[in-house]
N, C-alpha and C. Protein backbone atom coordinates (compact mmCIF):
# COMPACT_ATOMS: atom_id res chain seq x y z
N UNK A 1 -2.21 -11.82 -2.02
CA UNK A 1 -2.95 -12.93 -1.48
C UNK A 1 -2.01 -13.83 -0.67
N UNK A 2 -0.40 -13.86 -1.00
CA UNK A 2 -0.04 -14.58 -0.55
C UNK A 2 0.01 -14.36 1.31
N UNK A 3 0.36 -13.11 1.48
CA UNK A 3 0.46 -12.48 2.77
C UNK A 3 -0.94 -12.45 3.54
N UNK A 4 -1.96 -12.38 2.91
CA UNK A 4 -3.45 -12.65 3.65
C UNK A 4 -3.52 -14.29 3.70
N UNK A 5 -2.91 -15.21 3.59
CA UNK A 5 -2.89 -16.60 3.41
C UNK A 5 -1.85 -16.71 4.60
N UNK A 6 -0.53 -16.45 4.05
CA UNK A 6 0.84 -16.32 5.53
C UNK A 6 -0.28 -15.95 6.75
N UNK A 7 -0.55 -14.70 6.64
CA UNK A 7 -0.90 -14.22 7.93
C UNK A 7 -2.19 -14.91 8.26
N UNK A 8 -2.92 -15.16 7.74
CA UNK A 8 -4.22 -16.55 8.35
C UNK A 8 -3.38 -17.46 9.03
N UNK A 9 -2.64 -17.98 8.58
CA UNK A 9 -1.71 -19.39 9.09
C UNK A 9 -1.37 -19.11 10.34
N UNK A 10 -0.50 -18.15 10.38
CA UNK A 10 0.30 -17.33 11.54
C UNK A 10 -1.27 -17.23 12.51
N UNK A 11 -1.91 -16.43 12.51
CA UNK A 11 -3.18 -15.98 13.27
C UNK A 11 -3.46 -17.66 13.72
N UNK A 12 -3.79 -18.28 13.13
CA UNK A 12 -4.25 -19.59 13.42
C UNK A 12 -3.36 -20.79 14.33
N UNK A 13 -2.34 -20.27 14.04
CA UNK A 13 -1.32 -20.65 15.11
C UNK A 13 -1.37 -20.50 16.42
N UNK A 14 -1.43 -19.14 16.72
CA UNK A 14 -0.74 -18.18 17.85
C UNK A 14 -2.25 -18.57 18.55
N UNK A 15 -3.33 -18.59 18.08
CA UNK A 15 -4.68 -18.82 18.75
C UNK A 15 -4.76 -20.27 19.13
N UNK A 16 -4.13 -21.15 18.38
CA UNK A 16 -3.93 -22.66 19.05
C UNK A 16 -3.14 -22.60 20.23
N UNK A 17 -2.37 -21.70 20.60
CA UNK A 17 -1.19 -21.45 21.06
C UNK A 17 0.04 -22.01 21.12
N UNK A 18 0.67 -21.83 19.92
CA UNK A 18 1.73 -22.55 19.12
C UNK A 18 2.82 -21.51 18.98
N UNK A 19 2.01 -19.82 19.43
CA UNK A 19 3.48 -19.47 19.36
C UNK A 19 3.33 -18.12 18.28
N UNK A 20 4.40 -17.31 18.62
CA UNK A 20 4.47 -16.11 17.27
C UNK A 20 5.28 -17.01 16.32
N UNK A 21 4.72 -16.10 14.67
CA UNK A 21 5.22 -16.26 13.46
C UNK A 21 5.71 -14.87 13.12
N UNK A 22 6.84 -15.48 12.65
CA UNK A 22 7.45 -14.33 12.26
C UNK A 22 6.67 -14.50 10.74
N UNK A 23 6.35 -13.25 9.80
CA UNK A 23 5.61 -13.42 8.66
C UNK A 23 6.87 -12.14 7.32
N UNK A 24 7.70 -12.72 6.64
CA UNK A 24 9.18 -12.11 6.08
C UNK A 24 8.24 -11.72 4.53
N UNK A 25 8.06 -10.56 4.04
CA UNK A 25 6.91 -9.92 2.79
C UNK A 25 8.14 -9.22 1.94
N UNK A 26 8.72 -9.88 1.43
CA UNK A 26 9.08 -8.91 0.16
C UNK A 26 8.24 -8.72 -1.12
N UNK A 27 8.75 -7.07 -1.38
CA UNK A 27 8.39 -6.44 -2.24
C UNK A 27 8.89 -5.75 -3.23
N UNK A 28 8.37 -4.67 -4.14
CA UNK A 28 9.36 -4.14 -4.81
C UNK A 28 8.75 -2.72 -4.82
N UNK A 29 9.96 -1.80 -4.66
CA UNK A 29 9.03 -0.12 -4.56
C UNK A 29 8.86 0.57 -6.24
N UNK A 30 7.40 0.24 -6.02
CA UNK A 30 7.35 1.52 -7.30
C UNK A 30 7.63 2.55 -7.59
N UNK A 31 7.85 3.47 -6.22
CA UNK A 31 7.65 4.96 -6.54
C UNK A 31 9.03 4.93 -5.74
N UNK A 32 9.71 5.99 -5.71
CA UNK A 32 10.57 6.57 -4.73
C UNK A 32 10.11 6.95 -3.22
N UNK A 33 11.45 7.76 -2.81
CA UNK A 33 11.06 7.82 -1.60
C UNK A 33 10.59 8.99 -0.95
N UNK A 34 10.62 10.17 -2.23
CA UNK A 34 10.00 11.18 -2.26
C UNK A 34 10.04 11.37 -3.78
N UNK A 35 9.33 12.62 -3.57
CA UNK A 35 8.50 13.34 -5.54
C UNK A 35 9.87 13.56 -6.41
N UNK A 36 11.03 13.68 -5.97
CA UNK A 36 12.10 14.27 -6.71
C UNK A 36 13.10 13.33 -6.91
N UNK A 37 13.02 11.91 -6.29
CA UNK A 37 13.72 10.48 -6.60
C UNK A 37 13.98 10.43 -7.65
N UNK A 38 15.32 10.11 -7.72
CA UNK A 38 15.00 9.74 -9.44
C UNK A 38 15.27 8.31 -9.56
N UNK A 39 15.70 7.50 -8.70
CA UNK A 39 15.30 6.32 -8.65
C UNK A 39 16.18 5.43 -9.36
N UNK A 40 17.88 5.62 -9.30
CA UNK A 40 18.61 5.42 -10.20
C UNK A 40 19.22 4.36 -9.47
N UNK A 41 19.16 3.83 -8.47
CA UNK A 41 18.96 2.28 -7.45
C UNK A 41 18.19 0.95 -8.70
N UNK A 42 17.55 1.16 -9.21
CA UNK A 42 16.73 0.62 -9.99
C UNK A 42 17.28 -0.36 -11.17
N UNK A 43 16.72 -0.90 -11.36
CA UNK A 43 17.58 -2.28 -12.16
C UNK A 43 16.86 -1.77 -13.06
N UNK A 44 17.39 -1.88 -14.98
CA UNK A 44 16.72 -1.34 -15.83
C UNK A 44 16.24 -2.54 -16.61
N UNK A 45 17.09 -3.74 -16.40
CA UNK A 45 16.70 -4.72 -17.44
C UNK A 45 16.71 -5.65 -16.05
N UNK A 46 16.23 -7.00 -16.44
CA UNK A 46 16.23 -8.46 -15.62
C UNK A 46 15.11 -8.54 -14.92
N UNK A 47 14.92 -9.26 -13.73
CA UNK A 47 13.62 -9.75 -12.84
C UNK A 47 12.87 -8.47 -12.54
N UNK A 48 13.86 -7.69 -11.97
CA UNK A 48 13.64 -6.18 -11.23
C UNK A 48 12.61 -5.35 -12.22
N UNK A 49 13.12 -5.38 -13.04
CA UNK A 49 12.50 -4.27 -14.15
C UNK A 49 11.15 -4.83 -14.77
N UNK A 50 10.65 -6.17 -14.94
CA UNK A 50 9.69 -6.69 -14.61
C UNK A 50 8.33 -5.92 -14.02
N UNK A 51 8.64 -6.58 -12.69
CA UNK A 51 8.10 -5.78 -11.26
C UNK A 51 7.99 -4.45 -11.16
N UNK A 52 8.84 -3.61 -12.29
CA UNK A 52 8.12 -2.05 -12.23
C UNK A 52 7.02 -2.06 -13.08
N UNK A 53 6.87 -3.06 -14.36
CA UNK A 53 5.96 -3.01 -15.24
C UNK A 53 4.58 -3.39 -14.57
N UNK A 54 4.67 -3.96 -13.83
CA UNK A 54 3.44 -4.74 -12.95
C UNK A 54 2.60 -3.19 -12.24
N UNK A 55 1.42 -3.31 -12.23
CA UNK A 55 0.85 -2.99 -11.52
C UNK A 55 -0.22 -3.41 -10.31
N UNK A 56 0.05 -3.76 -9.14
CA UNK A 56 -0.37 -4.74 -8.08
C UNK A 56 -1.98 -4.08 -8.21
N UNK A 57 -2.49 -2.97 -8.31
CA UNK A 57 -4.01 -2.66 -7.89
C UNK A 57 -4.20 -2.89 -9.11
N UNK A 58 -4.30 -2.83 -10.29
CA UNK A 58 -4.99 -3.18 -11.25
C UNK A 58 -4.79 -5.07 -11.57
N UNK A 59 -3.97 -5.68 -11.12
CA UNK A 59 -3.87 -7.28 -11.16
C UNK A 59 -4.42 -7.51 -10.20
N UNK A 60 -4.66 -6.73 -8.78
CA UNK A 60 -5.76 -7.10 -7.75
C UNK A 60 -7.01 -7.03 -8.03
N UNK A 61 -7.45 -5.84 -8.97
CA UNK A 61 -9.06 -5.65 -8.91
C UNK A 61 -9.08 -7.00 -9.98
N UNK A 62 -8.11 -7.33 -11.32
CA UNK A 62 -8.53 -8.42 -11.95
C UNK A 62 -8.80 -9.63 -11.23
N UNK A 63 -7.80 -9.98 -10.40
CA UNK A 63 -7.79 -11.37 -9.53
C UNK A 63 -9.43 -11.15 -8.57
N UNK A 64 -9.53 -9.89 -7.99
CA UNK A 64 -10.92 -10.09 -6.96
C UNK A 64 -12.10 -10.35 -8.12
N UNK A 65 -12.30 -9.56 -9.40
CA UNK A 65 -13.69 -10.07 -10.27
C UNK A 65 -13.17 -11.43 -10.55
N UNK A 66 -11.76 -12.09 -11.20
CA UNK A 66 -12.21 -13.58 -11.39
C UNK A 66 -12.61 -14.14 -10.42
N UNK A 67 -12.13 -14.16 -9.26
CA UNK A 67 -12.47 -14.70 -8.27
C UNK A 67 -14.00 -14.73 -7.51
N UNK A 68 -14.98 -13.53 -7.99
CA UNK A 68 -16.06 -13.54 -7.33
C UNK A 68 -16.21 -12.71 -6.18
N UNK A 69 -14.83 -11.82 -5.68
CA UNK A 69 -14.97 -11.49 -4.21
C UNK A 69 -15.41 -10.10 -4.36
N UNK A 70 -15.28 -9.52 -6.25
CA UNK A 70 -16.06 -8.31 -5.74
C UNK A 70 -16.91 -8.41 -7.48
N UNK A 71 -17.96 -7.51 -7.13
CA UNK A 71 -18.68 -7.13 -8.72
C UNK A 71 -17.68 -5.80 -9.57
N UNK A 72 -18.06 -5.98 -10.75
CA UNK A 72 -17.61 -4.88 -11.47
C UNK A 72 -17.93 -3.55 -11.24
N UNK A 73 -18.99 -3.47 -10.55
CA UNK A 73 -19.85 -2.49 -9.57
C UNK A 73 -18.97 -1.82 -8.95
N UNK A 74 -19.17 -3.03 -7.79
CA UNK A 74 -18.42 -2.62 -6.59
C UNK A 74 -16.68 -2.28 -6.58
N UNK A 75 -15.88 -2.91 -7.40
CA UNK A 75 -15.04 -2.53 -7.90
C UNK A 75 -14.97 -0.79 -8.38
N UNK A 76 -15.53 -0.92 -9.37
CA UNK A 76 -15.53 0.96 -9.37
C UNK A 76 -15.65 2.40 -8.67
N UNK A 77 -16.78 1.70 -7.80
CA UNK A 77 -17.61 2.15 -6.67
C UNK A 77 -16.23 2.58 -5.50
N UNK A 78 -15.36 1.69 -5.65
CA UNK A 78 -14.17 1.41 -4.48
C UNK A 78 -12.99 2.58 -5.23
N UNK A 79 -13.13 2.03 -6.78
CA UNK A 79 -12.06 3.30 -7.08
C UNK A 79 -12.59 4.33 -7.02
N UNK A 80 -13.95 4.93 -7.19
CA UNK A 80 -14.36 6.44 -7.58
C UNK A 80 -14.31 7.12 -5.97
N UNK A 81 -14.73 6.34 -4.71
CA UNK A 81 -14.36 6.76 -3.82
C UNK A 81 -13.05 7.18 -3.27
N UNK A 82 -12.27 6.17 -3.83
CA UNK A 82 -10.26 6.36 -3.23
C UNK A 82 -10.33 7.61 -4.10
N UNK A 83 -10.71 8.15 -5.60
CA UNK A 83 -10.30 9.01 -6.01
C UNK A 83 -10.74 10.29 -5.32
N UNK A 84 -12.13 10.36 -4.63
CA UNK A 84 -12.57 11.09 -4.51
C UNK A 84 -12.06 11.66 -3.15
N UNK A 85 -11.70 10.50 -2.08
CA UNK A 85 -10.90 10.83 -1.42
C UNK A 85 -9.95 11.39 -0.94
N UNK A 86 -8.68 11.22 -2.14
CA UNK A 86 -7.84 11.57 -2.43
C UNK A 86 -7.74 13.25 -3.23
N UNK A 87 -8.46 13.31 -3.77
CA UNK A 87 -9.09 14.91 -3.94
C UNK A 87 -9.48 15.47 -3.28
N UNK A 88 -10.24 15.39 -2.24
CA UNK A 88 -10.30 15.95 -0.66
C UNK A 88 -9.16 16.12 -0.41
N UNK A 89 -8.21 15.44 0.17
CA UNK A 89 -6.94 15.43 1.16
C UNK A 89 -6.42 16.55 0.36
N UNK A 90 -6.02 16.28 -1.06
CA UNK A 90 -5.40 17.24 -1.45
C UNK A 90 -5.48 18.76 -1.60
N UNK A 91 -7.22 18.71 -1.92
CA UNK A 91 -7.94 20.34 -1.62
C UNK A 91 -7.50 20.82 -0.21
N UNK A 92 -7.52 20.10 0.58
CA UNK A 92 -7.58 20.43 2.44
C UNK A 92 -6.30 20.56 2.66
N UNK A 93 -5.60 19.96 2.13
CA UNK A 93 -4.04 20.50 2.21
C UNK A 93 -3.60 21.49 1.95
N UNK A 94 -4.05 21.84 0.45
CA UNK A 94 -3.62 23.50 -0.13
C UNK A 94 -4.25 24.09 0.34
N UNK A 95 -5.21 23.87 0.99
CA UNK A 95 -5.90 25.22 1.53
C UNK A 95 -5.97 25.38 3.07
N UNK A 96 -4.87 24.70 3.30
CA UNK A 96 -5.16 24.75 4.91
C UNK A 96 -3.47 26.07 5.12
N UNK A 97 -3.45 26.32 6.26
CA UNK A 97 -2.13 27.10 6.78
C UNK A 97 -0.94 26.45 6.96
N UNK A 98 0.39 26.82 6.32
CA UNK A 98 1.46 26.16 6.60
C UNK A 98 1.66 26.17 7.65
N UNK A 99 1.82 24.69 8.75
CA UNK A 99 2.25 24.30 10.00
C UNK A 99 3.23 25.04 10.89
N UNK A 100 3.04 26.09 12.02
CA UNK A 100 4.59 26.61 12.45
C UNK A 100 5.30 25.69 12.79
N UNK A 101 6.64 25.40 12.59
CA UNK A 101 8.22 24.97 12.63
C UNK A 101 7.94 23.97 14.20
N UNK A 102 7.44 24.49 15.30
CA UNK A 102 7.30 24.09 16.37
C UNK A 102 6.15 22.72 16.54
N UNK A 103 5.39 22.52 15.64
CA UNK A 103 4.84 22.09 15.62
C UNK A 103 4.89 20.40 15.25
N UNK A 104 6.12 20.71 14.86
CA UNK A 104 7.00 18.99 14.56
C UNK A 104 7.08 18.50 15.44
N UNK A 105 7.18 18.88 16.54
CA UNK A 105 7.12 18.20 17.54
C UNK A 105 6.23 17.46 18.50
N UNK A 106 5.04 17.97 17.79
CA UNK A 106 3.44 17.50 18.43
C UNK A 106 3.19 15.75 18.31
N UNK A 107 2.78 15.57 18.92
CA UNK A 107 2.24 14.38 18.63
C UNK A 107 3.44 13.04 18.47
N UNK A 108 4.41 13.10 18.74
CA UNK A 108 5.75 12.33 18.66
C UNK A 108 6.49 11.81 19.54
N UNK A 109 6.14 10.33 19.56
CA UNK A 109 6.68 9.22 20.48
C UNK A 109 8.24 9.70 20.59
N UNK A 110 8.92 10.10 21.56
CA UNK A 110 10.54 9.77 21.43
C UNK A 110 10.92 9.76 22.88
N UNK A 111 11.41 9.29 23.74
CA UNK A 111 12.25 9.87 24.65
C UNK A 111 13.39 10.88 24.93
């Protein structure tokens, strides 16, 4: 919320015409940076280790029902779709043809 609040401000600025905001979001990574990370960067005890215990989508869906911005409904409704989603992509993946080698190169901004 805080960054949908920053970035209202910022937006509301630049439309007065006052100018770019720079908008600075730290975070903390849950996961690695691929499946085989083992993630040994990682602080085990103090603030850091905290912030792995947290889970941001489940303290979000709590914060949107106190708040009123979604039903318990619609809340579910939102996860059973991401899941279902996400089970697609993954069926369509395994079952699609491994990409030829040449093909890295498609679609890729570089000079």
């Amino acid at each position: 919320m805080a960054v949908y609040e920053a970035a209202g401000k910022a937006i509301e600025r630049a439309r007065k015409g006052e100018g770019p905001t720079l908008v600075e979001c730290r975070t903390y990574r849950n996961y690695g940076h691929f499946e085989g990370d083992e993630q040994k960067y990682k602080a085990t005890t103090g603030k850091e280790s905290e912030f792995a215990k947290r889970d941001c989508i489940k303290e979000f869906r709590e914060y949107a029902l106190a708040q009123g911005l979604l039903s318990e409904e619609s809340a579910t409704e939102i996860e059973e779709n991401s899941a279902a989603d996400i089970k697609h992509a993954v069926k369509f993946a395994e079952e699609s043809d491994i990409p030829k080698p040449e093909t890295l190169y498609q679609d890729v901004f570089a000079d």
